[in-house]
PDBML (XML) file of the C-alpha atoms, coordinates in Angstrom:
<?xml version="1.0" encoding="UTF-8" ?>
<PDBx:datablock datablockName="MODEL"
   xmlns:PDBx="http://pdbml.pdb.org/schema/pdbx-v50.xsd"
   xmlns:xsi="http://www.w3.org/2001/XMLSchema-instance"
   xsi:schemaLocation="http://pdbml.pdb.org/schema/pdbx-v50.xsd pdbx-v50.xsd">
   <PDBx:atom_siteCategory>
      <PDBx:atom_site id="1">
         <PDBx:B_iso_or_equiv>0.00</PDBx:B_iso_or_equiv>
         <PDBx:Cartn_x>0.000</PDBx:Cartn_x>
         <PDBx:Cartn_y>0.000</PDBx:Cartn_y>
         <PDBx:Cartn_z>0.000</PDBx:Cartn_z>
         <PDBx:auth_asym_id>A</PDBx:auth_asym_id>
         <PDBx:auth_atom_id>CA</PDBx:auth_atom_id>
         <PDBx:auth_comp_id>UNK</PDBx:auth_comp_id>
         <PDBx:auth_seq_id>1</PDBx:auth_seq_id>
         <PDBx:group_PDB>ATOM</PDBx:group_PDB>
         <PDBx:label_alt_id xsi:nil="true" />
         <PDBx:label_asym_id>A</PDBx:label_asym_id>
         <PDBx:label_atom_id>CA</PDBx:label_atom_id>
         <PDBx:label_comp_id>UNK</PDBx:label_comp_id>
         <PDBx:label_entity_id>1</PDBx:label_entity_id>
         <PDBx:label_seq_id>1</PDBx:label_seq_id>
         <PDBx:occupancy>1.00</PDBx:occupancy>
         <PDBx:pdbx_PDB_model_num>1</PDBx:pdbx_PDB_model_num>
         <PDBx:type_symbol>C</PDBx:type_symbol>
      </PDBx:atom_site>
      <PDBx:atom_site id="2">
         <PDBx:B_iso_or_equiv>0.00</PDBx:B_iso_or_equiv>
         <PDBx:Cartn_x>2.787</PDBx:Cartn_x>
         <PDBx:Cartn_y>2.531</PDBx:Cartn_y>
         <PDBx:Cartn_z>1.085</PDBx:Cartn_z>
         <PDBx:auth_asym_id>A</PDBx:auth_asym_id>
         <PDBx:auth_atom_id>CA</PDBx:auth_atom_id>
         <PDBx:auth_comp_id>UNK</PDBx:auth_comp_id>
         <PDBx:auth_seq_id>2</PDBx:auth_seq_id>
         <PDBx:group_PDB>ATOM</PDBx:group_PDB>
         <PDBx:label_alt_id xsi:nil="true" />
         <PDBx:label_asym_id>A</PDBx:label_asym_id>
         <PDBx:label_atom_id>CA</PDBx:label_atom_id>
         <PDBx:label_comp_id>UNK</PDBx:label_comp_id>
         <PDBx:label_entity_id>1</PDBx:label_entity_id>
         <PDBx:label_seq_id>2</PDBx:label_seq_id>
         <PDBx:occupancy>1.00</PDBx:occupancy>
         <PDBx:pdbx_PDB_model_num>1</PDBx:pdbx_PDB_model_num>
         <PDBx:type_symbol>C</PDBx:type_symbol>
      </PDBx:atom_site>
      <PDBx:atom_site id="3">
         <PDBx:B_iso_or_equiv>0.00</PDBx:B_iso_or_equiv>
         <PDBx:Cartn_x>4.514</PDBx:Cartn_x>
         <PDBx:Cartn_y>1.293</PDBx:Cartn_y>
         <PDBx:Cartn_z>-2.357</PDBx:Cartn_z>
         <PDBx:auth_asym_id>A</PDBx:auth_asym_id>
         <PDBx:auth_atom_id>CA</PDBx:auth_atom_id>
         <PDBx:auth_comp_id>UNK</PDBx:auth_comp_id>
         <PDBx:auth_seq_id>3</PDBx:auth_seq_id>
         <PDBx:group_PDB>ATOM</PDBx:group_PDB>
         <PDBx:label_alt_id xsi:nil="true" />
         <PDBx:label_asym_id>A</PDBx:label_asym_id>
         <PDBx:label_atom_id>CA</PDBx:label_atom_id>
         <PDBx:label_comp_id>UNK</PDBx:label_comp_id>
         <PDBx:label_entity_id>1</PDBx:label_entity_id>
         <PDBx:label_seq_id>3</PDBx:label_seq_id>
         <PDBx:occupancy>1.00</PDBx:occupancy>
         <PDBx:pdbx_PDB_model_num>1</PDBx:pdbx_PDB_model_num>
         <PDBx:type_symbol>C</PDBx:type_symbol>
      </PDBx:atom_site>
      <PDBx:atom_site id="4">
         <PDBx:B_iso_or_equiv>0.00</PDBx:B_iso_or_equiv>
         <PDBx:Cartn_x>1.602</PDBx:Cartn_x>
         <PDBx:Cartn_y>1.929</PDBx:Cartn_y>
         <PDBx:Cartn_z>-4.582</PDBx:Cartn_z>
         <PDBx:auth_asym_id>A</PDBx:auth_asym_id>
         <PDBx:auth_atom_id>CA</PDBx:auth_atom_id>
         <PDBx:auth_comp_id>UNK</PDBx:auth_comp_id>
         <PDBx:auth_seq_id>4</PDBx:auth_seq_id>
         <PDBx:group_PDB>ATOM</PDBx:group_PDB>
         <PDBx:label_alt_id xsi:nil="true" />
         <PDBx:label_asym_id>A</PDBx:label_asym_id>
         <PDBx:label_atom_id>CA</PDBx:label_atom_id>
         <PDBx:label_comp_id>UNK</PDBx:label_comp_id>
         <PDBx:label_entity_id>1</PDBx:label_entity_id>
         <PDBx:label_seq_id>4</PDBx:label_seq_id>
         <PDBx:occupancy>1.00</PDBx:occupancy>
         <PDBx:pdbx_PDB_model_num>1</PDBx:pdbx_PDB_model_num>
         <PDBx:type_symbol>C</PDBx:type_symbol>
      </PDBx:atom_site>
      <PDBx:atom_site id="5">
         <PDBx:B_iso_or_equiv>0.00</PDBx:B_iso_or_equiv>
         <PDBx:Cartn_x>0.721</PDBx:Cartn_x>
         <PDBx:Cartn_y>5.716</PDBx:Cartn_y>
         <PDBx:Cartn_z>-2.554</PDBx:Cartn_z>
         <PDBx:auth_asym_id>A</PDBx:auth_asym_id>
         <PDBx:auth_atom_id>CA</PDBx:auth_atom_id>
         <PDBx:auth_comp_id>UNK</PDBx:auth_comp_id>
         <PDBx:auth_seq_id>5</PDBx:auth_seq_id>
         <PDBx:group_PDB>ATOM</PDBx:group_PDB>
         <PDBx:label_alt_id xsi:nil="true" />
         <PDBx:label_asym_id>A</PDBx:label_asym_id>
         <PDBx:label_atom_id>CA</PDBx:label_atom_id>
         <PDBx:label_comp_id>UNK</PDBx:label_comp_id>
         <PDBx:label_entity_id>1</PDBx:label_entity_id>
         <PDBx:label_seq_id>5</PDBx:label_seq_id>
         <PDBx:occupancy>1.00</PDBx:occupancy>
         <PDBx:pdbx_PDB_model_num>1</PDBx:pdbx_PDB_model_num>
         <PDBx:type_symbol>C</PDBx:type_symbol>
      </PDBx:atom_site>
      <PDBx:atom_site id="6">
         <PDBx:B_iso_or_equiv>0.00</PDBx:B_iso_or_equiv>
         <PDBx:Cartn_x>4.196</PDBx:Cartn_x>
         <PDBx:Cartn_y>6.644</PDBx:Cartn_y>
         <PDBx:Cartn_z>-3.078</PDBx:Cartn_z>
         <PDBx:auth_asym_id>A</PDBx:auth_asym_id>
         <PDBx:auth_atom_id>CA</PDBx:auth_atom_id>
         <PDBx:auth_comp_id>UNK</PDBx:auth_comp_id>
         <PDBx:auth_seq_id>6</PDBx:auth_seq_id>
         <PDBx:group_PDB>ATOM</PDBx:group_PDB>
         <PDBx:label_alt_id xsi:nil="true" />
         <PDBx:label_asym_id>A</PDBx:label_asym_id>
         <PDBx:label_atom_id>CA</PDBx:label_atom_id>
         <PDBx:label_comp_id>UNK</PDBx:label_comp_id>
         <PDBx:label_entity_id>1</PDBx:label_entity_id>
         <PDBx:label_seq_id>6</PDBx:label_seq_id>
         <PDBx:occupancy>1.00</PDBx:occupancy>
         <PDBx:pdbx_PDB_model_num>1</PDBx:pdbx_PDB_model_num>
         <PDBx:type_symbol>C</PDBx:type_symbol>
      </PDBx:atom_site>
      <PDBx:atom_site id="7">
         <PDBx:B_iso_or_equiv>0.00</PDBx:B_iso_or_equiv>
         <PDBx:Cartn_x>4.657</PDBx:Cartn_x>
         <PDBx:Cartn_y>5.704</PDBx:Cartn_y>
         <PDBx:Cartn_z>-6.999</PDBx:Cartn_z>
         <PDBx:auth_asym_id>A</PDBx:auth_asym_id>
         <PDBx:auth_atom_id>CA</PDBx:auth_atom_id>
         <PDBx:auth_comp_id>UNK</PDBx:auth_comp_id>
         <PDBx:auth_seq_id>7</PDBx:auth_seq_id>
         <PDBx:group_PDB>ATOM</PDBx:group_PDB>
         <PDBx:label_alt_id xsi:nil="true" />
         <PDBx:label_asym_id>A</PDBx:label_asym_id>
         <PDBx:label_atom_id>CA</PDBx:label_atom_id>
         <PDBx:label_comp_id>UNK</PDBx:label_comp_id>
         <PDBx:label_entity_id>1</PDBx:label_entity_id>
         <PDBx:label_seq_id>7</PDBx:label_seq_id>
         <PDBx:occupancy>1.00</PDBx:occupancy>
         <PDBx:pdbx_PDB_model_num>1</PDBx:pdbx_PDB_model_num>
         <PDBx:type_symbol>C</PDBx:type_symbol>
      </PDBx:atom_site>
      <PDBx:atom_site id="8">
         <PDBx:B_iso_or_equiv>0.00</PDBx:B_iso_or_equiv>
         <PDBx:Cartn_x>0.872</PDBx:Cartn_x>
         <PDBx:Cartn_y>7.456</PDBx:Cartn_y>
         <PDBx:Cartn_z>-7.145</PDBx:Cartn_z>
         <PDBx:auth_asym_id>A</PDBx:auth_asym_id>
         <PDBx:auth_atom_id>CA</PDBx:auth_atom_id>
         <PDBx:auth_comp_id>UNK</PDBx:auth_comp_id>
         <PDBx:auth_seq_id>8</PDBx:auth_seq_id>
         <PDBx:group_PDB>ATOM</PDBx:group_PDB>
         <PDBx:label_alt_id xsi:nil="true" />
         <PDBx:label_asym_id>A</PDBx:label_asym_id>
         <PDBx:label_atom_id>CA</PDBx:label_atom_id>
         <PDBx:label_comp_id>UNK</PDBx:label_comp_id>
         <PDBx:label_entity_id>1</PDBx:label_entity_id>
         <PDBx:label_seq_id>8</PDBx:label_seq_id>
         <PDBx:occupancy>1.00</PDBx:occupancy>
         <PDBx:pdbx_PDB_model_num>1</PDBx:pdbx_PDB_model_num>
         <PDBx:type_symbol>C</PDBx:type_symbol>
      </PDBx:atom_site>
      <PDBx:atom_site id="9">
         <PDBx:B_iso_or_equiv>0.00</PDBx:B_iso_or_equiv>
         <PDBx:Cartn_x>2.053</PDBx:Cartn_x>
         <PDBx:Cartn_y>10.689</PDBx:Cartn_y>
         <PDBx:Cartn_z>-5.429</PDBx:Cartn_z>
         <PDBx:auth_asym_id>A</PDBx:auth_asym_id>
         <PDBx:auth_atom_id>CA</PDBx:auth_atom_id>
         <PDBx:auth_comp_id>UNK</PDBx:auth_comp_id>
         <PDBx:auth_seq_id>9</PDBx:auth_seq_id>
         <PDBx:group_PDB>ATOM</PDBx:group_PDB>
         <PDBx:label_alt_id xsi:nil="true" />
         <PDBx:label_asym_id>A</PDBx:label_asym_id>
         <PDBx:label_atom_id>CA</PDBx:label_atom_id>
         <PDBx:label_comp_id>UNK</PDBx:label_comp_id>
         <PDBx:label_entity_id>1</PDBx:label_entity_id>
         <PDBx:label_seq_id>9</PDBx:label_seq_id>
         <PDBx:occupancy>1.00</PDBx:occupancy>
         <PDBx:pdbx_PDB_model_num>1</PDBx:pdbx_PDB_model_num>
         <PDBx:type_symbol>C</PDBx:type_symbol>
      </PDBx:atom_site>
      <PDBx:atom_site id="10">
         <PDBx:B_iso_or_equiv>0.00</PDBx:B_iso_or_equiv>
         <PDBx:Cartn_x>5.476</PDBx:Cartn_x>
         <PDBx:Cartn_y>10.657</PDBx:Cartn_y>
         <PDBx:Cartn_z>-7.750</PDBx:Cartn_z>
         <PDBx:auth_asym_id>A</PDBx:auth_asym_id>
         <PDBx:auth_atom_id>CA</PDBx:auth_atom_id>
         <PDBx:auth_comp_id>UNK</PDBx:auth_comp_id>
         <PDBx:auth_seq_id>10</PDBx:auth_seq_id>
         <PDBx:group_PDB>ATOM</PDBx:group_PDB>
         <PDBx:label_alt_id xsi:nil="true" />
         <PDBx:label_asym_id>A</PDBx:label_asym_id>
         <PDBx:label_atom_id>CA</PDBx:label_atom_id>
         <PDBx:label_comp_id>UNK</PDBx:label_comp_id>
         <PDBx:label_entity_id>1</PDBx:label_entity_id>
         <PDBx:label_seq_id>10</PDBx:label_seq_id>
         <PDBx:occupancy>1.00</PDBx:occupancy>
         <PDBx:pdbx_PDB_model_num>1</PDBx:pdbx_PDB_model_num>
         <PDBx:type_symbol>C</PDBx:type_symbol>
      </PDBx:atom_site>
      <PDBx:atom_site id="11">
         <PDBx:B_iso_or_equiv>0.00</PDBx:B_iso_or_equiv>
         <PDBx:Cartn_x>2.889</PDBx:Cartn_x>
         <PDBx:Cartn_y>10.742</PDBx:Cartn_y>
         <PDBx:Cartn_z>-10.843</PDBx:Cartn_z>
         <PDBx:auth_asym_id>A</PDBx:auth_asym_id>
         <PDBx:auth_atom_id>CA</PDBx:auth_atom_id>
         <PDBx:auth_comp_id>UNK</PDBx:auth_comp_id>
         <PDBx:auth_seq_id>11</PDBx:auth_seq_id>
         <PDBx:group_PDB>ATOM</PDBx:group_PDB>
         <PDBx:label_alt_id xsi:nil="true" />
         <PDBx:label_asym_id>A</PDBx:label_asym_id>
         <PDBx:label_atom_id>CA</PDBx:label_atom_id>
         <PDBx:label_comp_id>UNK</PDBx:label_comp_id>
         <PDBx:label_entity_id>1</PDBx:label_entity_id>
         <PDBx:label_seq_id>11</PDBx:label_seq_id>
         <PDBx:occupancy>1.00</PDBx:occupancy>
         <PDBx:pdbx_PDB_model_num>1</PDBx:pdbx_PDB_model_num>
         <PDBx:type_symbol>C</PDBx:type_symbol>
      </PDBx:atom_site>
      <PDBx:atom_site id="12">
         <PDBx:B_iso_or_equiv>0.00</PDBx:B_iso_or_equiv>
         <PDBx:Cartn_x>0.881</PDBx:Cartn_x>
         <PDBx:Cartn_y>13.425</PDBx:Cartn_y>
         <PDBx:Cartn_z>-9.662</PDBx:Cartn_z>
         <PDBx:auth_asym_id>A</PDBx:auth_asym_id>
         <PDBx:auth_atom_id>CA</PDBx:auth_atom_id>
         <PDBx:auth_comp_id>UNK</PDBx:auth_comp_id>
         <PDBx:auth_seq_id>12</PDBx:auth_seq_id>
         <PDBx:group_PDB>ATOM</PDBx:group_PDB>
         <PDBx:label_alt_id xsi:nil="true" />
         <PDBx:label_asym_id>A</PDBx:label_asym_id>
         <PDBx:label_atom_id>CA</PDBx:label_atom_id>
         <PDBx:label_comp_id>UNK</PDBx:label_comp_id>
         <PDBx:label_entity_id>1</PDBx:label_entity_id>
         <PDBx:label_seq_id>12</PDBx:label_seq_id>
         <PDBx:occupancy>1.00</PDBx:occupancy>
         <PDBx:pdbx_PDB_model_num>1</PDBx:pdbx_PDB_model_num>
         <PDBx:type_symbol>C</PDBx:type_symbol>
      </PDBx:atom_site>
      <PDBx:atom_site id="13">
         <PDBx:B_iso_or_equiv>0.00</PDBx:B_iso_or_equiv>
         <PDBx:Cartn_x>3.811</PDBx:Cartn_x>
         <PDBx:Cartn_y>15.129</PDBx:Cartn_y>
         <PDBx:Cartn_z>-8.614</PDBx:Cartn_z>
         <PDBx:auth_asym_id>A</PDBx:auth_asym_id>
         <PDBx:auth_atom_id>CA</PDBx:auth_atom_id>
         <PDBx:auth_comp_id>UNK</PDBx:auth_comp_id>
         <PDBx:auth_seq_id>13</PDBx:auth_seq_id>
         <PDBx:group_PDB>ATOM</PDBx:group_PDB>
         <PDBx:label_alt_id xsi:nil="true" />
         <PDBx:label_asym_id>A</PDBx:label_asym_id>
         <PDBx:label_atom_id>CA</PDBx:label_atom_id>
         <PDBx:label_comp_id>UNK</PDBx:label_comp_id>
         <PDBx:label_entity_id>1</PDBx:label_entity_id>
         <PDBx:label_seq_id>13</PDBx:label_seq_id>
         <PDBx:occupancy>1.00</PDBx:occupancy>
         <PDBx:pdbx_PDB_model_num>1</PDBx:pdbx_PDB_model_num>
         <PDBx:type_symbol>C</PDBx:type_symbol>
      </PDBx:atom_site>
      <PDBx:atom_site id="14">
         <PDBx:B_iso_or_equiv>0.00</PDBx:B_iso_or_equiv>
         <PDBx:Cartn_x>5.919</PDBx:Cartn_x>
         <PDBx:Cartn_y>15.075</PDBx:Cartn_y>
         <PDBx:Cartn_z>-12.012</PDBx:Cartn_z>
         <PDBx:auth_asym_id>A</PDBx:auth_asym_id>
         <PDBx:auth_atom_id>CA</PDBx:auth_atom_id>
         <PDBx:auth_comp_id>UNK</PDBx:auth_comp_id>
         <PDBx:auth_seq_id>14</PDBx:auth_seq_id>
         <PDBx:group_PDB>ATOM</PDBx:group_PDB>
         <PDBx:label_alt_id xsi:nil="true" />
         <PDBx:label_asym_id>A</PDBx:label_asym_id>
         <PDBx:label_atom_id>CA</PDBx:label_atom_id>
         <PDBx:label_comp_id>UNK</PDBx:label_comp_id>
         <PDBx:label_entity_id>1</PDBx:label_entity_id>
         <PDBx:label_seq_id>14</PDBx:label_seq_id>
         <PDBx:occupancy>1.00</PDBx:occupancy>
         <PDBx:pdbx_PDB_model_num>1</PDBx:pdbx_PDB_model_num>
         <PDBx:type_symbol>C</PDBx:type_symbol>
      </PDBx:atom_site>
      <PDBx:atom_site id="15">
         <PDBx:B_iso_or_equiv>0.00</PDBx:B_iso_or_equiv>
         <PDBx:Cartn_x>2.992</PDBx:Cartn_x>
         <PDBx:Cartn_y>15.988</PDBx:Cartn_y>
         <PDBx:Cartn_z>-13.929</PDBx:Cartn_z>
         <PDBx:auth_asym_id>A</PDBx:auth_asym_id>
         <PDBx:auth_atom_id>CA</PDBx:auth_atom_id>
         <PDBx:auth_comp_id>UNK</PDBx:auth_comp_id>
         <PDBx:auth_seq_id>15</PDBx:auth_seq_id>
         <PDBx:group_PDB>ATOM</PDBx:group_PDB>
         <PDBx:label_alt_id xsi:nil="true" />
         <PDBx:label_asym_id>A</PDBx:label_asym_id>
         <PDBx:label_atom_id>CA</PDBx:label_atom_id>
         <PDBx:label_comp_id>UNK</PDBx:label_comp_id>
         <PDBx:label_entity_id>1</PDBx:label_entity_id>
         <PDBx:label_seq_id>15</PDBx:label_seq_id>
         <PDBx:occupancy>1.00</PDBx:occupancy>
         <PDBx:pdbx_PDB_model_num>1</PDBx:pdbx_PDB_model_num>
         <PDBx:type_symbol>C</PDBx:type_symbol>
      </PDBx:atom_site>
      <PDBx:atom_site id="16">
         <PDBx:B_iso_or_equiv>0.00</PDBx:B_iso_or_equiv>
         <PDBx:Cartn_x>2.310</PDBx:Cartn_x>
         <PDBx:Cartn_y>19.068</PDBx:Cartn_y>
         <PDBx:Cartn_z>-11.872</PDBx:Cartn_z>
         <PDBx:auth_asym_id>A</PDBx:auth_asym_id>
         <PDBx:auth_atom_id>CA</PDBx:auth_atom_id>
         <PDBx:auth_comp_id>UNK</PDBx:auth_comp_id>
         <PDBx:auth_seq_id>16</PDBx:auth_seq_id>
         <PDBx:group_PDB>ATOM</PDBx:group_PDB>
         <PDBx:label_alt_id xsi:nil="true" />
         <PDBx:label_asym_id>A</PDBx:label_asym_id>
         <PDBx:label_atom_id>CA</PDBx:label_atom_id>
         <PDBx:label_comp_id>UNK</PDBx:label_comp_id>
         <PDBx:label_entity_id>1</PDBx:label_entity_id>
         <PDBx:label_seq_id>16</PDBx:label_seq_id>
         <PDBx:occupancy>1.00</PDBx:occupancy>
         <PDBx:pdbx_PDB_model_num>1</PDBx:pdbx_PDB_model_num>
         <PDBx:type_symbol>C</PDBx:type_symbol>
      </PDBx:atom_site>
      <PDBx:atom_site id="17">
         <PDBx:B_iso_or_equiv>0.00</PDBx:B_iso_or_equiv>
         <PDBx:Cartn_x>6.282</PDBx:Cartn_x>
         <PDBx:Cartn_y>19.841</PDBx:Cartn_y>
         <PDBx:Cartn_z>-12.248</PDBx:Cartn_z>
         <PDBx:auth_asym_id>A</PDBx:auth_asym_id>
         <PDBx:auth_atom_id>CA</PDBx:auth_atom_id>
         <PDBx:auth_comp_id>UNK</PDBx:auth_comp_id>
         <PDBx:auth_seq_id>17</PDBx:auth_seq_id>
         <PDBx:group_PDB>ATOM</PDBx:group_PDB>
         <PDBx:label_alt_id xsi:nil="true" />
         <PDBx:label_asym_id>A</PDBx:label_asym_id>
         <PDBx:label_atom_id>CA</PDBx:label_atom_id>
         <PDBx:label_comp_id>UNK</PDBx:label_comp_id>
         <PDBx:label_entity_id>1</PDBx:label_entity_id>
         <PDBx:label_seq_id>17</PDBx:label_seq_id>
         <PDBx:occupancy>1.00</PDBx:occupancy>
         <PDBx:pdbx_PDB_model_num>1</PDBx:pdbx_PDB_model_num>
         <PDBx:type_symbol>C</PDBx:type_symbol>
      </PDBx:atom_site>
      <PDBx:atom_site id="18">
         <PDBx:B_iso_or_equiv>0.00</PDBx:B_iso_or_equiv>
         <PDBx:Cartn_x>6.096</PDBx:Cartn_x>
         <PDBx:Cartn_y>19.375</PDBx:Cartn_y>
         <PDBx:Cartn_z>-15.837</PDBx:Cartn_z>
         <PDBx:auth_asym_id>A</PDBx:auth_asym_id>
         <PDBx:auth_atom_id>CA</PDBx:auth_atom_id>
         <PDBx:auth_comp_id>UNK</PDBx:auth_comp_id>
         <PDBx:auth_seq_id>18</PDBx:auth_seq_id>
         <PDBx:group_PDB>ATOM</PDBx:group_PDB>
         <PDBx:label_alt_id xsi:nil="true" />
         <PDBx:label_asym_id>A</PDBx:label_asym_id>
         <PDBx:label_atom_id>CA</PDBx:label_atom_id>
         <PDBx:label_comp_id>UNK</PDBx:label_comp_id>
         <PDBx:label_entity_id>1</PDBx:label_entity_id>
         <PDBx:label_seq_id>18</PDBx:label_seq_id>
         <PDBx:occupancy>1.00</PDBx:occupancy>
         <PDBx:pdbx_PDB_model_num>1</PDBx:pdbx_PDB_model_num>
         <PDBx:type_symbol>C</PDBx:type_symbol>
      </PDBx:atom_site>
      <PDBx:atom_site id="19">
         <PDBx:B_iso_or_equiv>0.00</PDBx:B_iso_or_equiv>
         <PDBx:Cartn_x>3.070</PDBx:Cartn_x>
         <PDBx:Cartn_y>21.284</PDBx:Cartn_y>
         <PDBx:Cartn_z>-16.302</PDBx:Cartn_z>
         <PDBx:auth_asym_id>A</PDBx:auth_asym_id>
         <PDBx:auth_atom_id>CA</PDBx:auth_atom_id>
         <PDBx:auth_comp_id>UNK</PDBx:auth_comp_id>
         <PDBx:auth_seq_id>19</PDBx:auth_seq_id>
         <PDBx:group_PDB>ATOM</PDBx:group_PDB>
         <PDBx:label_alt_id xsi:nil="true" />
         <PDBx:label_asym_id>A</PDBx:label_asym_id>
         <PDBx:label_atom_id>CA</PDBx:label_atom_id>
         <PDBx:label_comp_id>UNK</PDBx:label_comp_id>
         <PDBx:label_entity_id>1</PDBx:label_entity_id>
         <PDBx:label_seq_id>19</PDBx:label_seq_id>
         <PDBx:occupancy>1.00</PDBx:occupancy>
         <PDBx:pdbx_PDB_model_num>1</PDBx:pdbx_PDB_model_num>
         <PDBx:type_symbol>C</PDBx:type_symbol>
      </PDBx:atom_site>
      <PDBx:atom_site id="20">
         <PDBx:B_iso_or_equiv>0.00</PDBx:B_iso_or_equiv>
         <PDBx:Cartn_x>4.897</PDBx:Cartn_x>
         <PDBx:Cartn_y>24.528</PDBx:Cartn_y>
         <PDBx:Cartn_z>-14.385</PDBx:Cartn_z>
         <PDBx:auth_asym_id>A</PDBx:auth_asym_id>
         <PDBx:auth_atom_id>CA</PDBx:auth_atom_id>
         <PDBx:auth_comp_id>UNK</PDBx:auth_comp_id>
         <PDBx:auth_seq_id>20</PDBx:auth_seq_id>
         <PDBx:group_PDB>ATOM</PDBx:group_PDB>
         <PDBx:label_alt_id xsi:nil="true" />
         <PDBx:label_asym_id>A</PDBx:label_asym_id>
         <PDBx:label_atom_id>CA</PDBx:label_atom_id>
         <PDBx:label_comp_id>UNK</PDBx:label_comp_id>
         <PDBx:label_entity_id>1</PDBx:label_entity_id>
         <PDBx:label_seq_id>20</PDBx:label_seq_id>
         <PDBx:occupancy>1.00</PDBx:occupancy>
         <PDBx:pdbx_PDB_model_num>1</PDBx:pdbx_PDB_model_num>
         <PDBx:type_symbol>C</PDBx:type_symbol>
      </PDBx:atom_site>
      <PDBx:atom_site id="21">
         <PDBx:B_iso_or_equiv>0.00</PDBx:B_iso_or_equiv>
         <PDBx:Cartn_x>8.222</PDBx:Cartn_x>
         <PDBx:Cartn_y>24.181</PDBx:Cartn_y>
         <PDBx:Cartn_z>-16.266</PDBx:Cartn_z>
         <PDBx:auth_asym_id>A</PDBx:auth_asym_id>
         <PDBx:auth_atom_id>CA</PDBx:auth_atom_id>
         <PDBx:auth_comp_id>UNK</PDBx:auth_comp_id>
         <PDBx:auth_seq_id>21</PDBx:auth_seq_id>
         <PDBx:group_PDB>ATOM</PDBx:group_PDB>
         <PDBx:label_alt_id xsi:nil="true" />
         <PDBx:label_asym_id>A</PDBx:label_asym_id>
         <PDBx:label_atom_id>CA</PDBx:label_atom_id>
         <PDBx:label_comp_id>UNK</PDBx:label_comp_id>
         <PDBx:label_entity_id>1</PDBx:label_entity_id>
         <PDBx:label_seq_id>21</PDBx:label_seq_id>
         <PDBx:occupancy>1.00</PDBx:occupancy>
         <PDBx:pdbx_PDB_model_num>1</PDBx:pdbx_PDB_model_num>
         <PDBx:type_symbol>C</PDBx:type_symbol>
      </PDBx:atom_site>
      <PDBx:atom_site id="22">
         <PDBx:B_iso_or_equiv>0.00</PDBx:B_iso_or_equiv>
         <PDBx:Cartn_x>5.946</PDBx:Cartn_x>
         <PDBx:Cartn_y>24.033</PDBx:Cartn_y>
         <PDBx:Cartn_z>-19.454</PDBx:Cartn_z>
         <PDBx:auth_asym_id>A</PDBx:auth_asym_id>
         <PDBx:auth_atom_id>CA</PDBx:auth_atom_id>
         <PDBx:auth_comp_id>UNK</PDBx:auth_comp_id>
         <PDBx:auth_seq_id>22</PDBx:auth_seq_id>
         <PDBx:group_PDB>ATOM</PDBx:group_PDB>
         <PDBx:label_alt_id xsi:nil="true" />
         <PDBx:label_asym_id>A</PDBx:label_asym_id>
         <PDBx:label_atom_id>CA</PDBx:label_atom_id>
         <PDBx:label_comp_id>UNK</PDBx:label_comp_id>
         <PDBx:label_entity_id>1</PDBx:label_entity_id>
         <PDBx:label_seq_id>22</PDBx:label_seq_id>
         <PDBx:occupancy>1.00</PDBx:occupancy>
         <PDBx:pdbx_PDB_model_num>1</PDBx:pdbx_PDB_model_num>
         <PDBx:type_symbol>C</PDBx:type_symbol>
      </PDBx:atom_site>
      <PDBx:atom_site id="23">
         <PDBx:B_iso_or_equiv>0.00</PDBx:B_iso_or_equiv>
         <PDBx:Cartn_x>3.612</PDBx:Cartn_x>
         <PDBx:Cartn_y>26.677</PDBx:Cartn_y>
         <PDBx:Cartn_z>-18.586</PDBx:Cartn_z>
         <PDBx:auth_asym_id>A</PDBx:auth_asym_id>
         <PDBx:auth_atom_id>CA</PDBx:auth_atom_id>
         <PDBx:auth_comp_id>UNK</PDBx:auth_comp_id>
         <PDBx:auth_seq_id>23</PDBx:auth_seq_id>
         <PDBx:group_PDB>ATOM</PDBx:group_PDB>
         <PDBx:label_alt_id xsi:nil="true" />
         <PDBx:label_asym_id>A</PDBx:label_asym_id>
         <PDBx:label_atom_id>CA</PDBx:label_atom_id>
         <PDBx:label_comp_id>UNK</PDBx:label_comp_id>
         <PDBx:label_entity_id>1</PDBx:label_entity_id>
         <PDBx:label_seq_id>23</PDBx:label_seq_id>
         <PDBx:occupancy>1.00</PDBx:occupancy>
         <PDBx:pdbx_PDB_model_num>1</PDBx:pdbx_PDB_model_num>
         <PDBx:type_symbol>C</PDBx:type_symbol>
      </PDBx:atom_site>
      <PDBx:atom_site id="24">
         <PDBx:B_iso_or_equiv>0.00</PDBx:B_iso_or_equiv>
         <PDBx:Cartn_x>6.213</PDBx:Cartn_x>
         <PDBx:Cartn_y>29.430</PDBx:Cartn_y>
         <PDBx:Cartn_z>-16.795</PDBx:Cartn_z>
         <PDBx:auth_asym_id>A</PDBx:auth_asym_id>
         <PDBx:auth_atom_id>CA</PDBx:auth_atom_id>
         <PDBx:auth_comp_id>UNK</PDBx:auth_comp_id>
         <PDBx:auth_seq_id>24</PDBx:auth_seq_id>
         <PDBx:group_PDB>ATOM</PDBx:group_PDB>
         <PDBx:label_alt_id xsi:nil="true" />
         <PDBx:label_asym_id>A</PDBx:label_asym_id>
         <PDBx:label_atom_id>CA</PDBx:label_atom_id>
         <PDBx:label_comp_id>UNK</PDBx:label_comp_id>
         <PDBx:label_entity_id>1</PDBx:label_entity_id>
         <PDBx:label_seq_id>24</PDBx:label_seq_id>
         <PDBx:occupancy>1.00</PDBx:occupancy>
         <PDBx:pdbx_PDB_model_num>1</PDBx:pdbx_PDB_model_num>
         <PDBx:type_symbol>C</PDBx:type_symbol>
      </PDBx:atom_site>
   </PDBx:atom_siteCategory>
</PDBx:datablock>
């Protein structure tokens, strides 16, 4: 469970970082 919630959060996470870097 902590496995899946982490590679989740790293998902949500890099697409939020890519969508700033993209979008300054």
């Amino acid at each position: 469970r902590l496995t899946g919630l982490f590679f989740k959060e790293l998902a949500l996470s890099v697409k939020d970082v890519a969508i700033t870097v993209l979008n300054p």
